[in-house]
C-alpha atoms as a PDB file:
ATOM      1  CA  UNK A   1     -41.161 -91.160  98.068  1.00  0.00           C
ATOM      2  CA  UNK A   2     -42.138 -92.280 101.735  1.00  0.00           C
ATOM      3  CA  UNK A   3     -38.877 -93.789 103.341  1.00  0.00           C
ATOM      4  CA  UNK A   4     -39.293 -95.461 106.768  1.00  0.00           C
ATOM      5  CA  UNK A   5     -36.155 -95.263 109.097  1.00  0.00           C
ATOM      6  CA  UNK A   6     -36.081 -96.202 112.723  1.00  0.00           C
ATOM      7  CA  UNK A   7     -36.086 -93.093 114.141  1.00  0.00           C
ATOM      8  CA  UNK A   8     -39.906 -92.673 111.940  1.00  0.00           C
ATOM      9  CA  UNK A   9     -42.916 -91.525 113.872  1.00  0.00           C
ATOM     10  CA  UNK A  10     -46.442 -93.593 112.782  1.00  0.00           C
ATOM     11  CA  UNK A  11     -49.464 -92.165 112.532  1.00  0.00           C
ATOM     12  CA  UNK A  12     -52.307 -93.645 110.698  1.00  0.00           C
ATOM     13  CA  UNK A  13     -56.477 -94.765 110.119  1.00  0.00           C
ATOM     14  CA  UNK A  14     -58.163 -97.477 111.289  1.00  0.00           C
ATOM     15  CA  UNK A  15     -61.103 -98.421 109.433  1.00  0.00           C
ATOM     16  CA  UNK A  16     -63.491-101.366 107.684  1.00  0.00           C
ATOM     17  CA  UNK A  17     -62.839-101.510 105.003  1.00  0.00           C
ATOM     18  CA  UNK A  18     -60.172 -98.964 104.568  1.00  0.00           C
ATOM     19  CA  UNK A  19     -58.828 -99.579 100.919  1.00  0.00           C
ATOM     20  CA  UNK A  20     -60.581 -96.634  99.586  1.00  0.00           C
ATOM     21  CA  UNK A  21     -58.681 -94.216 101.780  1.00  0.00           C
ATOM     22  CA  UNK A  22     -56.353 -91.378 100.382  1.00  0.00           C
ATOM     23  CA  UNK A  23     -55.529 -90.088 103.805  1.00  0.00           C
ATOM     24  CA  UNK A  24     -52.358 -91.718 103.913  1.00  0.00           C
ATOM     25  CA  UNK A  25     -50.952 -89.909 100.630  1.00  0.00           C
ATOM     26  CA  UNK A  26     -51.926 -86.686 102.111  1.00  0.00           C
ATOM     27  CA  UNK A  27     -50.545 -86.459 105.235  1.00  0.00           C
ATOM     28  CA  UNK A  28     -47.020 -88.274 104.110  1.00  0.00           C
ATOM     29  CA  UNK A  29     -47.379 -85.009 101.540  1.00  0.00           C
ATOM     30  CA  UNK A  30     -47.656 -82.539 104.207  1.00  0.00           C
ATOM     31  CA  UNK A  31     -45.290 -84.429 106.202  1.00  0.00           C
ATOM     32  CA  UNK A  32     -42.611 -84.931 103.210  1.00  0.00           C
ATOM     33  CA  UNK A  33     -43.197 -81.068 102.511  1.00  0.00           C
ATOM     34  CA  UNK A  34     -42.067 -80.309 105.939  1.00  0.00           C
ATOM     35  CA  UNK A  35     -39.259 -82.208 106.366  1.00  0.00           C
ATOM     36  CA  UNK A  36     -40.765 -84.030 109.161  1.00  0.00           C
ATOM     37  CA  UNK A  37     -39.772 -87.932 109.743  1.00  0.00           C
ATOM     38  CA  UNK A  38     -43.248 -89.403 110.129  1.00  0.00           C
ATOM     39  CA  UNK A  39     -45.305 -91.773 107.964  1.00  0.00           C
ATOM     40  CA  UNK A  40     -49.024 -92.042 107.960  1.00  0.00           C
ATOM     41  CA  UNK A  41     -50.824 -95.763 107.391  1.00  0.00           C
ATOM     42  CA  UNK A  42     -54.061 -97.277 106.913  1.00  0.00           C
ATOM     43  CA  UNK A  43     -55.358-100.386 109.102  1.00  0.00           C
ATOM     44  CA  UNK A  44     -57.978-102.854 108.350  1.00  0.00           C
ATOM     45  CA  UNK A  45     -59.209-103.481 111.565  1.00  0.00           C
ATOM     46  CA  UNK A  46     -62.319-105.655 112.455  1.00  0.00           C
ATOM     47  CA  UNK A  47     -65.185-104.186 114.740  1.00  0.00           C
ATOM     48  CA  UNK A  48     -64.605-106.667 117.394  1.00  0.00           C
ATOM     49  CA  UNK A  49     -60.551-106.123 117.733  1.00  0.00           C
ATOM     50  CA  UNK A  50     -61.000-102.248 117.832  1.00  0.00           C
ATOM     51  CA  UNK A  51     -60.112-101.989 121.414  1.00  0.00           C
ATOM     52  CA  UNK A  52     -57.126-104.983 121.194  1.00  0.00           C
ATOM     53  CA  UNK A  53     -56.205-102.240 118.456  1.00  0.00           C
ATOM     54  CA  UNK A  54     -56.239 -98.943 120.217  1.00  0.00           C
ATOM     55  CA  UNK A  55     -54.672-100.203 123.630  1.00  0.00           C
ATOM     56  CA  UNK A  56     -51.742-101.636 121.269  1.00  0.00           C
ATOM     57  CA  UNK A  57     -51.044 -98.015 120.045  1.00  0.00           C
ATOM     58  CA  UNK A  58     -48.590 -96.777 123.125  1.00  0.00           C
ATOM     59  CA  UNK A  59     -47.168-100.354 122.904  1.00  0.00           C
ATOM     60  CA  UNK A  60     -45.830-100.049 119.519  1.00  0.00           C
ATOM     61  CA  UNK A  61     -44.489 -96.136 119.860  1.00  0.00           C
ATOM     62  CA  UNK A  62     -48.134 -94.903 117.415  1.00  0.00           C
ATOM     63  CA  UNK A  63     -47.833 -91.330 117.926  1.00  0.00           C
ATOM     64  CA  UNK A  64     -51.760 -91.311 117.051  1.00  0.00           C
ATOM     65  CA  UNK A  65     -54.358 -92.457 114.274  1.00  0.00           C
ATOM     66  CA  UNK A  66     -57.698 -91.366 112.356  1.00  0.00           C
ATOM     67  CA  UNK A  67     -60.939 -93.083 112.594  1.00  0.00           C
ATOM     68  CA  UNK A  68     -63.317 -93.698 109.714  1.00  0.00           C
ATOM     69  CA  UNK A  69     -66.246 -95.907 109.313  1.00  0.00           C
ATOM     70  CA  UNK A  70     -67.679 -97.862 111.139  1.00  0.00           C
ATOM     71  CA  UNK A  71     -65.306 -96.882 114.342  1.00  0.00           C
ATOM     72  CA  UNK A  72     -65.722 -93.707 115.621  1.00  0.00           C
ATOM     73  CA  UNK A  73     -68.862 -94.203 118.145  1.00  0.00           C
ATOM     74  CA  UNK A  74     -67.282 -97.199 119.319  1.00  0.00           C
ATOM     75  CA  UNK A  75     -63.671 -95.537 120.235  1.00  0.00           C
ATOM     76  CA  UNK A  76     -65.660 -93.207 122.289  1.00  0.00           C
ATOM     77  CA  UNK A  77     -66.067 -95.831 124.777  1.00  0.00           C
ATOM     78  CA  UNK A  78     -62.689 -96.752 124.578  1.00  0.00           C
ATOM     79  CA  UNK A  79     -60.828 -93.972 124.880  1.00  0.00           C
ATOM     80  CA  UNK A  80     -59.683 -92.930 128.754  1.00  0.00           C
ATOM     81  CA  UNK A  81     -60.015 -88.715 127.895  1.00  0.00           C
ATOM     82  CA  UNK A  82     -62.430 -86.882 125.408  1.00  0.00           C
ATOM     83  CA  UNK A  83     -62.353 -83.788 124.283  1.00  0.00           C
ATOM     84  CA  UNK A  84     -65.504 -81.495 124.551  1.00  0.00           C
ATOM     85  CA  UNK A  85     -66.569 -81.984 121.098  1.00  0.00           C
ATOM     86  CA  UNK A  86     -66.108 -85.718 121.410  1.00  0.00           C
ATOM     87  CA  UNK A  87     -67.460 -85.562 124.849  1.00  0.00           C
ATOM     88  CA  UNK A  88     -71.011 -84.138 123.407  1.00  0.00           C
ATOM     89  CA  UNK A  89     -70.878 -86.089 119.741  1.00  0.00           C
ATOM     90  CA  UNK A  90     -69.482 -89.624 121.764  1.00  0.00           C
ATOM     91  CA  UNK A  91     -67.699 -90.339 118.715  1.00  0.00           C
ATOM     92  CA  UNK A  92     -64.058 -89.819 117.829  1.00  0.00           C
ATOM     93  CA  UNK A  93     -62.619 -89.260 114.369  1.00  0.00           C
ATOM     94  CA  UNK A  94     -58.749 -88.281 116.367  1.00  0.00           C
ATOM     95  CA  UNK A  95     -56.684 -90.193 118.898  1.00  0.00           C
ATOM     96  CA  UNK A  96     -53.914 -88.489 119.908  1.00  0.00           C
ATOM     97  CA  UNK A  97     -51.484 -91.501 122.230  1.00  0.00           C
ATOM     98  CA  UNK A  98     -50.316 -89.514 125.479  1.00  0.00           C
ATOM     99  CA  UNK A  99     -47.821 -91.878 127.329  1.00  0.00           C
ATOM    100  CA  UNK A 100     -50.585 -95.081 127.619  1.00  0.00           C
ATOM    101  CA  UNK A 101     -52.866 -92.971 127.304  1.00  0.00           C
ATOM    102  CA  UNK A 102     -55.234 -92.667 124.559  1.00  0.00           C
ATOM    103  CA  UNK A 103     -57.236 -88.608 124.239  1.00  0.00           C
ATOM    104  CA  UNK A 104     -60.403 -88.766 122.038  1.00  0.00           C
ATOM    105  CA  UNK A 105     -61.016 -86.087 119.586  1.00  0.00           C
ATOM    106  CA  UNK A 106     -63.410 -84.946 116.491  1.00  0.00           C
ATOM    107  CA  UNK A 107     -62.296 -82.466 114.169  1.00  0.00           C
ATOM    108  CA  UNK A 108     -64.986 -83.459 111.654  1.00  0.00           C
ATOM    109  CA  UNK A 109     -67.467 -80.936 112.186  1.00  0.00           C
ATOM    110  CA  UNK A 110     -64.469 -78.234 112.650  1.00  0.00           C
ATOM    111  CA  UNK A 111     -63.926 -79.431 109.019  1.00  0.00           C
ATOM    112  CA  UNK A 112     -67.599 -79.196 107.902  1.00  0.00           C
ATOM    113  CA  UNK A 113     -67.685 -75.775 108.789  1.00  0.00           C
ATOM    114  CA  UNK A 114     -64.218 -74.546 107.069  1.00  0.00           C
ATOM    115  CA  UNK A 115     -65.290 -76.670 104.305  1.00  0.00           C
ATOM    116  CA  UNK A 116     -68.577 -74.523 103.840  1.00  0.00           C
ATOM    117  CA  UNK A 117     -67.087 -70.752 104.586  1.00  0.00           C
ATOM    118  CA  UNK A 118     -64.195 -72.036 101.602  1.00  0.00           C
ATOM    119  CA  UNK A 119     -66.815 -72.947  99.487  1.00  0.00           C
ATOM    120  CA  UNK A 120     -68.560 -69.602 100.225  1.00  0.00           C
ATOM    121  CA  UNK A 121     -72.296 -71.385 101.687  1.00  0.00           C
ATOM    122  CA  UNK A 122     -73.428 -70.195 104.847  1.00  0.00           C
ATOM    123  CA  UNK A 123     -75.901 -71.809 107.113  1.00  0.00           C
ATOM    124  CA  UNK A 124     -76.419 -69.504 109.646  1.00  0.00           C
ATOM    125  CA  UNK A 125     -80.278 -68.548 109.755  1.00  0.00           C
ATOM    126  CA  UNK A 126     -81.244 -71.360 106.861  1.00  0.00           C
ATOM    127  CA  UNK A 127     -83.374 -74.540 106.840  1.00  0.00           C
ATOM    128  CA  UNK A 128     -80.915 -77.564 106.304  1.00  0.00           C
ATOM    129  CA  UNK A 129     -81.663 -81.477 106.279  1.00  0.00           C
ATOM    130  CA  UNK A 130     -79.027 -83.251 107.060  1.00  0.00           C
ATOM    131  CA  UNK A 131     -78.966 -87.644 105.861  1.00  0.00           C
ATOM    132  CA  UNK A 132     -77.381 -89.795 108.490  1.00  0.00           C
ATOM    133  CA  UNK A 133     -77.162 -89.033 111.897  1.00  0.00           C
ATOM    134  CA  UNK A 134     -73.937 -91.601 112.650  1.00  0.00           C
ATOM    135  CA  UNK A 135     -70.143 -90.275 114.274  1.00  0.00           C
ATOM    136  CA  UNK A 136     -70.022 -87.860 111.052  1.00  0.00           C
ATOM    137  CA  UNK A 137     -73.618 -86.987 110.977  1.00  0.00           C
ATOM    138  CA  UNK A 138     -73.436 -85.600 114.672  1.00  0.00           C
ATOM    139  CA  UNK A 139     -70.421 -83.729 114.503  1.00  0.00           C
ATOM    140  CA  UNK A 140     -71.829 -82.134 111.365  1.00  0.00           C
ATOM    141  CA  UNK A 141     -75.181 -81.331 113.311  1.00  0.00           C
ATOM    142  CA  UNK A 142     -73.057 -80.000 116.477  1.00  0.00           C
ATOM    143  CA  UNK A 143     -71.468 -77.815 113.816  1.00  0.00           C
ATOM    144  CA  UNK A 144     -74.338 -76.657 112.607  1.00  0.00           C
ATOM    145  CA  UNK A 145     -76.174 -75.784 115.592  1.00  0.00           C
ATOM    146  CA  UNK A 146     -73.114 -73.726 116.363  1.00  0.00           C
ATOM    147  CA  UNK A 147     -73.704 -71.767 113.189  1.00  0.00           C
ATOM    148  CA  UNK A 148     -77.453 -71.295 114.701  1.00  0.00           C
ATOM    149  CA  UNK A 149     -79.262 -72.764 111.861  1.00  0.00           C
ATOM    150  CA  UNK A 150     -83.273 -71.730 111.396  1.00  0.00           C
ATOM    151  CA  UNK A 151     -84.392 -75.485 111.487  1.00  0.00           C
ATOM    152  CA  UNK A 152     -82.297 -78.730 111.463  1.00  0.00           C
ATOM    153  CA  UNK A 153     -84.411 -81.699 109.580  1.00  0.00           C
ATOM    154  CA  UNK A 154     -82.403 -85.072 110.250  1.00  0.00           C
ATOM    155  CA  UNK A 155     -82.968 -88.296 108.158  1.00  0.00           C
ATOM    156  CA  UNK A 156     -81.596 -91.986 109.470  1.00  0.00           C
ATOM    157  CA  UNK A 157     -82.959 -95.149 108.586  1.00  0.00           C
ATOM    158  CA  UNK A 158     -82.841 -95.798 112.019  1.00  0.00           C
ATOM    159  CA  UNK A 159     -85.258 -93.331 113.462  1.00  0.00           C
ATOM    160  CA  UNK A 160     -83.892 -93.732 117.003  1.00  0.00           C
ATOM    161  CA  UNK A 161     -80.621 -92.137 115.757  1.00  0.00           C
ATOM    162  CA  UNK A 162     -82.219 -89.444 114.424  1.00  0.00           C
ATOM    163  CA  UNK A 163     -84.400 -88.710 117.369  1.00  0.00           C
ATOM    164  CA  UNK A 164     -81.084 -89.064 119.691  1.00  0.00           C
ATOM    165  CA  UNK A 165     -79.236 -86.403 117.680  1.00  0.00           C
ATOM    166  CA  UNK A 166     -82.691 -84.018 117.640  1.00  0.00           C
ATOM    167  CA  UNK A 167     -82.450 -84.440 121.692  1.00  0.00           C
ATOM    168  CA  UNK A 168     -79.271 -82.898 121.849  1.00  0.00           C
ATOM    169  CA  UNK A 169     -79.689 -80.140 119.273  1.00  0.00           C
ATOM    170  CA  UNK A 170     -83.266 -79.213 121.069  1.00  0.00           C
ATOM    171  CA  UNK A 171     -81.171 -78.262 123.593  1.00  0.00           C
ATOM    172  CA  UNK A 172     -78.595 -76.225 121.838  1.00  0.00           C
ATOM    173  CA  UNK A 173     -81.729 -74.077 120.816  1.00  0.00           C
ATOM    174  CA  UNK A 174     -82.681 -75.194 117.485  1.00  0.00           C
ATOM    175  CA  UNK A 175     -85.632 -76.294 115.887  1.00  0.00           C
ATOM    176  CA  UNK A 176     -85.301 -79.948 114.966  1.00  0.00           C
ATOM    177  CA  UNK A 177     -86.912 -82.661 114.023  1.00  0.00           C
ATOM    178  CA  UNK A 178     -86.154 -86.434 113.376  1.00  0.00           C
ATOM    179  CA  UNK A 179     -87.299 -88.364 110.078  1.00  0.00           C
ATOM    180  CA  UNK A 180     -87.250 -91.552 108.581  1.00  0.00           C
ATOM    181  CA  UNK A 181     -86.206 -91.110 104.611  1.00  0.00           C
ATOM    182  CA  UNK A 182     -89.653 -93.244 103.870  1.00  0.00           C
ATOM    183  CA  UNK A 183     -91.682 -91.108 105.964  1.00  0.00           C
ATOM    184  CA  UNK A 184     -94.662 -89.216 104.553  1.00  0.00           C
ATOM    185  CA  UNK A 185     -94.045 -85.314 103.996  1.00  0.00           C
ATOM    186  CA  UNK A 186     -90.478 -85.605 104.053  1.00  0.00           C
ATOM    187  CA  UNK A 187     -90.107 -84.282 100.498  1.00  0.00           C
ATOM    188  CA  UNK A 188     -91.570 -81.104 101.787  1.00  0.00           C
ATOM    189  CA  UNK A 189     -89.001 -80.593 104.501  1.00  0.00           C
ATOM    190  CA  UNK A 190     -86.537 -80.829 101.824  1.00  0.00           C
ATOM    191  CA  UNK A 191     -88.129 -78.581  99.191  1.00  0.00           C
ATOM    192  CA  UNK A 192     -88.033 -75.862 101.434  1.00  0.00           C
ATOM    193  CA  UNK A 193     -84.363 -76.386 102.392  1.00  0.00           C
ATOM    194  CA  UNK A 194     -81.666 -74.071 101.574  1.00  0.00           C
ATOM    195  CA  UNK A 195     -78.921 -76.986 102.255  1.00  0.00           C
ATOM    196  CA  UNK A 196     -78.904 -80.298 101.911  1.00  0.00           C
ATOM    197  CA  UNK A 197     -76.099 -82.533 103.576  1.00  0.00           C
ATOM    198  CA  UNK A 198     -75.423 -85.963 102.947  1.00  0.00           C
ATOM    199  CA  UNK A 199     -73.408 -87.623 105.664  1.00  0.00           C
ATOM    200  CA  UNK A 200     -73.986 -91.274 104.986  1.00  0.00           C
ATOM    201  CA  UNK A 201     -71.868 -93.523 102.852  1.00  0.00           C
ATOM    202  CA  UNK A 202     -74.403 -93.908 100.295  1.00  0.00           C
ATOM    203  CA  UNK A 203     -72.425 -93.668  96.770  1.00  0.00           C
ATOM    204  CA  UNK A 204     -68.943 -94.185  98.830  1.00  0.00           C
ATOM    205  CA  UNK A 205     -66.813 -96.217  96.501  1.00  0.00           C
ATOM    206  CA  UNK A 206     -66.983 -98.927  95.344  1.00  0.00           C
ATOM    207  CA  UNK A 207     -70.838 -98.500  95.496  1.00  0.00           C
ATOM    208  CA  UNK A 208     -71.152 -95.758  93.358  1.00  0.00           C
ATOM    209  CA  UNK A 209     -74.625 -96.614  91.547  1.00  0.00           C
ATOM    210  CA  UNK A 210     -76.062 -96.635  94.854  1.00  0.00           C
ATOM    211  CA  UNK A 211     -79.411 -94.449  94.554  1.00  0.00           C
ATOM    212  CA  UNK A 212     -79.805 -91.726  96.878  1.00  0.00           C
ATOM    213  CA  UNK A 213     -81.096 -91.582 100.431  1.00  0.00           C
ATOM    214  CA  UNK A 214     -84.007 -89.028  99.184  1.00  0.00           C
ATOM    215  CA  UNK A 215     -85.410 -89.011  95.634  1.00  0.00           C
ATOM    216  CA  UNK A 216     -83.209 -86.096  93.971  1.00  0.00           C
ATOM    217  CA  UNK A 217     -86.381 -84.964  91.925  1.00  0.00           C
ATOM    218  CA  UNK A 218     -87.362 -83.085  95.552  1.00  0.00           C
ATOM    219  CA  UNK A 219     -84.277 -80.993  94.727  1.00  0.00           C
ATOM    220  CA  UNK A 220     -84.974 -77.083  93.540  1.00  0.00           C
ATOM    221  CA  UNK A 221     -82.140 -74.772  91.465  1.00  0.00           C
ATOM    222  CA  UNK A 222     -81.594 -72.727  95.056  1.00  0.00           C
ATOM    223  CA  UNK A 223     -80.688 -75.038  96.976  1.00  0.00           C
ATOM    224  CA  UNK A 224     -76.870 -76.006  98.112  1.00  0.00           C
ATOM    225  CA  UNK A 225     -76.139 -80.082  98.131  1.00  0.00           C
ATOM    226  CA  UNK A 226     -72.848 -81.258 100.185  1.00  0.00           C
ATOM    227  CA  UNK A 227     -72.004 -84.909 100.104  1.00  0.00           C
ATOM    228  CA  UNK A 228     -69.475 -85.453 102.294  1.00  0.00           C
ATOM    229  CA  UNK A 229     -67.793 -88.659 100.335  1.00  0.00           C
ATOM    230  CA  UNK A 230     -64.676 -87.618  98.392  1.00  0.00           C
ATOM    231  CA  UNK A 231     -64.521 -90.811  96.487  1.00  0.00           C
ATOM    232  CA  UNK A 232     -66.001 -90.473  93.832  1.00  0.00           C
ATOM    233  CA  UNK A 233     -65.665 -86.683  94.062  1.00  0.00           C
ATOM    234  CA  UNK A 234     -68.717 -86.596  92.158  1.00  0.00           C
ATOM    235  CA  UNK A 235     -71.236 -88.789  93.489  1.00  0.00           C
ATOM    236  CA  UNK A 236     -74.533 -89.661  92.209  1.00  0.00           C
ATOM    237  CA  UNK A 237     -76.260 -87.442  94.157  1.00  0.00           C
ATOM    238  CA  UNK A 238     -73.702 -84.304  93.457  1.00  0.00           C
ATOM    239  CA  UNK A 239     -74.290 -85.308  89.729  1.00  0.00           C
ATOM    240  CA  UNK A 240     -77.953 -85.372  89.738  1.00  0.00           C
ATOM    241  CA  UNK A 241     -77.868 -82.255  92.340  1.00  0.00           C
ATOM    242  CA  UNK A 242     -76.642 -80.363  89.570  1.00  0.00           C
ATOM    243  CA  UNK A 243     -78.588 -80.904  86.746  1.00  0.00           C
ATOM    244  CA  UNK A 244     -80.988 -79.810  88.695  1.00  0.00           C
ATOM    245  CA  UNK A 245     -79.311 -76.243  89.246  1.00  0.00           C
ATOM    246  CA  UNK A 246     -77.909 -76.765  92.536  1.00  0.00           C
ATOM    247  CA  UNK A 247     -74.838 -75.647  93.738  1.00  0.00           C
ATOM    248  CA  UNK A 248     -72.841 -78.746  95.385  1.00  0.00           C
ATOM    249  CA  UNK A 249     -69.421 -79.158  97.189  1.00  0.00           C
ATOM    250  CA  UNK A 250     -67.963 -83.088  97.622  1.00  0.00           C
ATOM    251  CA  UNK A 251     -66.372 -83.805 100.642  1.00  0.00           C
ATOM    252  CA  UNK A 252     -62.756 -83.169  99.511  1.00  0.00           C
ATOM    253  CA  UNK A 253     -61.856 -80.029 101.538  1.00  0.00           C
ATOM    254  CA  UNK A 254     -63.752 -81.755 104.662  1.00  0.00           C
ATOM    255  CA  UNK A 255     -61.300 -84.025 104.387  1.00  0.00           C
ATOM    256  CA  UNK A 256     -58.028 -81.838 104.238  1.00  0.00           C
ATOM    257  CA  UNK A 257     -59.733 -79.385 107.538  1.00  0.00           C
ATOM    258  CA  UNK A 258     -60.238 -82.290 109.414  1.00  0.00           C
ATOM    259  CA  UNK A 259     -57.250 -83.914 108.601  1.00  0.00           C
ATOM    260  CA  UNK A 260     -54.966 -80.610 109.237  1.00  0.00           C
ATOM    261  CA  UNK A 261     -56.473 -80.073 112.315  1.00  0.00           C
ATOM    262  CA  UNK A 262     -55.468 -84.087 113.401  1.00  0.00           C
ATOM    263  CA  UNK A 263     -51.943 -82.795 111.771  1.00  0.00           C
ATOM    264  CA  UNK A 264     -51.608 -80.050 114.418  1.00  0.00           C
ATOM    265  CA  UNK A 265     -53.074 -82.567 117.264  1.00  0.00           C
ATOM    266  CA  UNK A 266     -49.866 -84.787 116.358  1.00  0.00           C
ATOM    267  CA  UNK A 267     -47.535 -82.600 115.860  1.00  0.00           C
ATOM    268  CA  UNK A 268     -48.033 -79.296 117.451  1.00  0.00           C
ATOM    269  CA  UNK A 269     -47.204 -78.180 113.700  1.00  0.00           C
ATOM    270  CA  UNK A 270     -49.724 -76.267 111.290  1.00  0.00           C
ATOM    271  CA  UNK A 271     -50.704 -78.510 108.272  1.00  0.00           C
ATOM    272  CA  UNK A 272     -49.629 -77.186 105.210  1.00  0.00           C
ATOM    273  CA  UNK A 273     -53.178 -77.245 104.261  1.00  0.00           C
ATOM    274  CA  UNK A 274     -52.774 -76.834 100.188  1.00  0.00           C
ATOM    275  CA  UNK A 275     -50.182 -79.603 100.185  1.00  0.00           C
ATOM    276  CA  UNK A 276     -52.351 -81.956 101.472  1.00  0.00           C
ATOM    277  CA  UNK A 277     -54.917 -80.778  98.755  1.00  0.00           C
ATOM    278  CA  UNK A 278     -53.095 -81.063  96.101  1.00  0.00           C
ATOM    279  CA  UNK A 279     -51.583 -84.508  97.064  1.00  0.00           C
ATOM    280  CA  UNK A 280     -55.656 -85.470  97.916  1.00  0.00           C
ATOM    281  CA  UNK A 281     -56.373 -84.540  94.131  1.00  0.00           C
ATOM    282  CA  UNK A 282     -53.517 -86.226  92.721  1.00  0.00           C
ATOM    283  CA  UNK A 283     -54.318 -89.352  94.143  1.00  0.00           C
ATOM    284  CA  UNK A 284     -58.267 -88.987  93.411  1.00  0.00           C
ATOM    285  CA  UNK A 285     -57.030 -88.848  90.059  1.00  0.00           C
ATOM    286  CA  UNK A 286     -54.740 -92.175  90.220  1.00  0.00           C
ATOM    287  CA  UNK A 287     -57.680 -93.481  91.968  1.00  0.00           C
ATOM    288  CA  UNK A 288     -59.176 -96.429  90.165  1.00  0.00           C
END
């Protein structure tokens, strides 16, 4: 049971809307399961009181928080420090509070990438379309580009996103290309595919009946589908993914990489990792 004493250290995620999160049950595991006095907290915060947010951190003694939709781009310009990753995605997922100052960081597409070697898919030398190109989209596409990918194919619904994100991986040497979801001869990018990752919030809870970005009749047996929601585990497009023979992975163990590595940005501690998976199951479960 989380007990709060004065002597507690506050971390936390700042969000809108931020009642679907089950980050704060699995860091106060990890932290519980180290003995560590520190409590982890979800904020509703509006858009337009980010900043009032962020510079109130050092004020109030916040060791540091998370950043989910629809903050992360915006903290980039917030921030005073970014890290390199943060620096080339401008978006922040991590704010570590150094005296009154506030370091930007992303962890997300470290977390991609452990996600995918765990789940035994690797993207190195393979076609992938990636859905989305916002703060989780990019640091996804940065990852990938790392891993040297064939061919990147990214989908927005706002082209100019897409084609922003395709600048910068041009430039990390892969072939990419930017796409609309209602373009013409988009199904064939994604037919010859070997992954497919969704990185928008399409089927996030509550919204789970929300259909697809791309028809999931373009989706072949050999292909790998990774929707990075957690909640539902199994979203609409995971379900349909595999009755179509696909091999899929949710977004769960995204979630607990990323989140670690935040854990060791706090704390200078290692995350016990398969705490804070078990705790992030437990509570999917108890989810309604």
């Amino acid at each position: 049971m989380l007990r709060l004493t004065g002597n507690t250290k506050l971390v936390g995620v700042f969000g809108h809307p931020v009642g679907h999160t089950l980050s704060p049950p699995m860091h106060n595991a990890a932290f519980d399961a180290l003995g560590m006095d520190w409590a982890y907290l979800a904020f509703d915060i509006l858009p337009e009181k980010l900043e009032q947010a962020l510079r109130s951190l050092s004020v109030l003694g916040v060791v540091g928080v998370n950043l989910t939709i629809p903050h992360k781009e915006a903290a980039a310009k917030i921030v005073d420090e970014l890290s390199s990753s943060a620096q080339a995605l401008q978006a922040v997922n991590t704010v570590q509070v150094k005296g009154e100052r506030l370091l930007g960081h992303n962890t997300d597409g470290r977390g991609f990438l452990r996600s995918l070697a765990e789940a035994g898919i690797e993207p190195a030398g393979e076609k992938v379309v990636l859905l989305g190109a916002g703060g989780a989209g990019r640091a996804i596409a940065l990852g990938l580009m790392e891993k040297k990918v064939k061919s990147l194919t990214i989908v927005d619904c706002i082209k100019d996103k897409a084609l922003s994100l395709a600048q910068q991986a041009q430039e990390a040497g892969v072939e990419v290309e930017a796409w609309s979801a209602e373009e013409a001869g988009l199904r064939q990018k994604v037919e010859s595919a070997a992954l497919l990752v969704n990185a928008t919030p399409v089927g996030m809870y509550p919204d789970v009946e929300a259909s697809p970005v791309i028809p999931t009749g373009w989706l072949l047996p050999h292909q790998a589908v990774v929707d990075i929601i957690y909640r539902p585990a199994r979203t609409r497009l995971l379900q349909e993914a595999e009755k179509r023979g696909c091999r899929t992975l949710n977004g769960i163990k995204m979630l607990v990489w990323q989140g670690a590595e935040a854990f060791r940005l706090w704390t200078g501690r290692e995350a016990p990792v398969r705490v804070m998976e078990e705790a992030l199951l437990q509570a999917l479960q108890e989810a309604p």
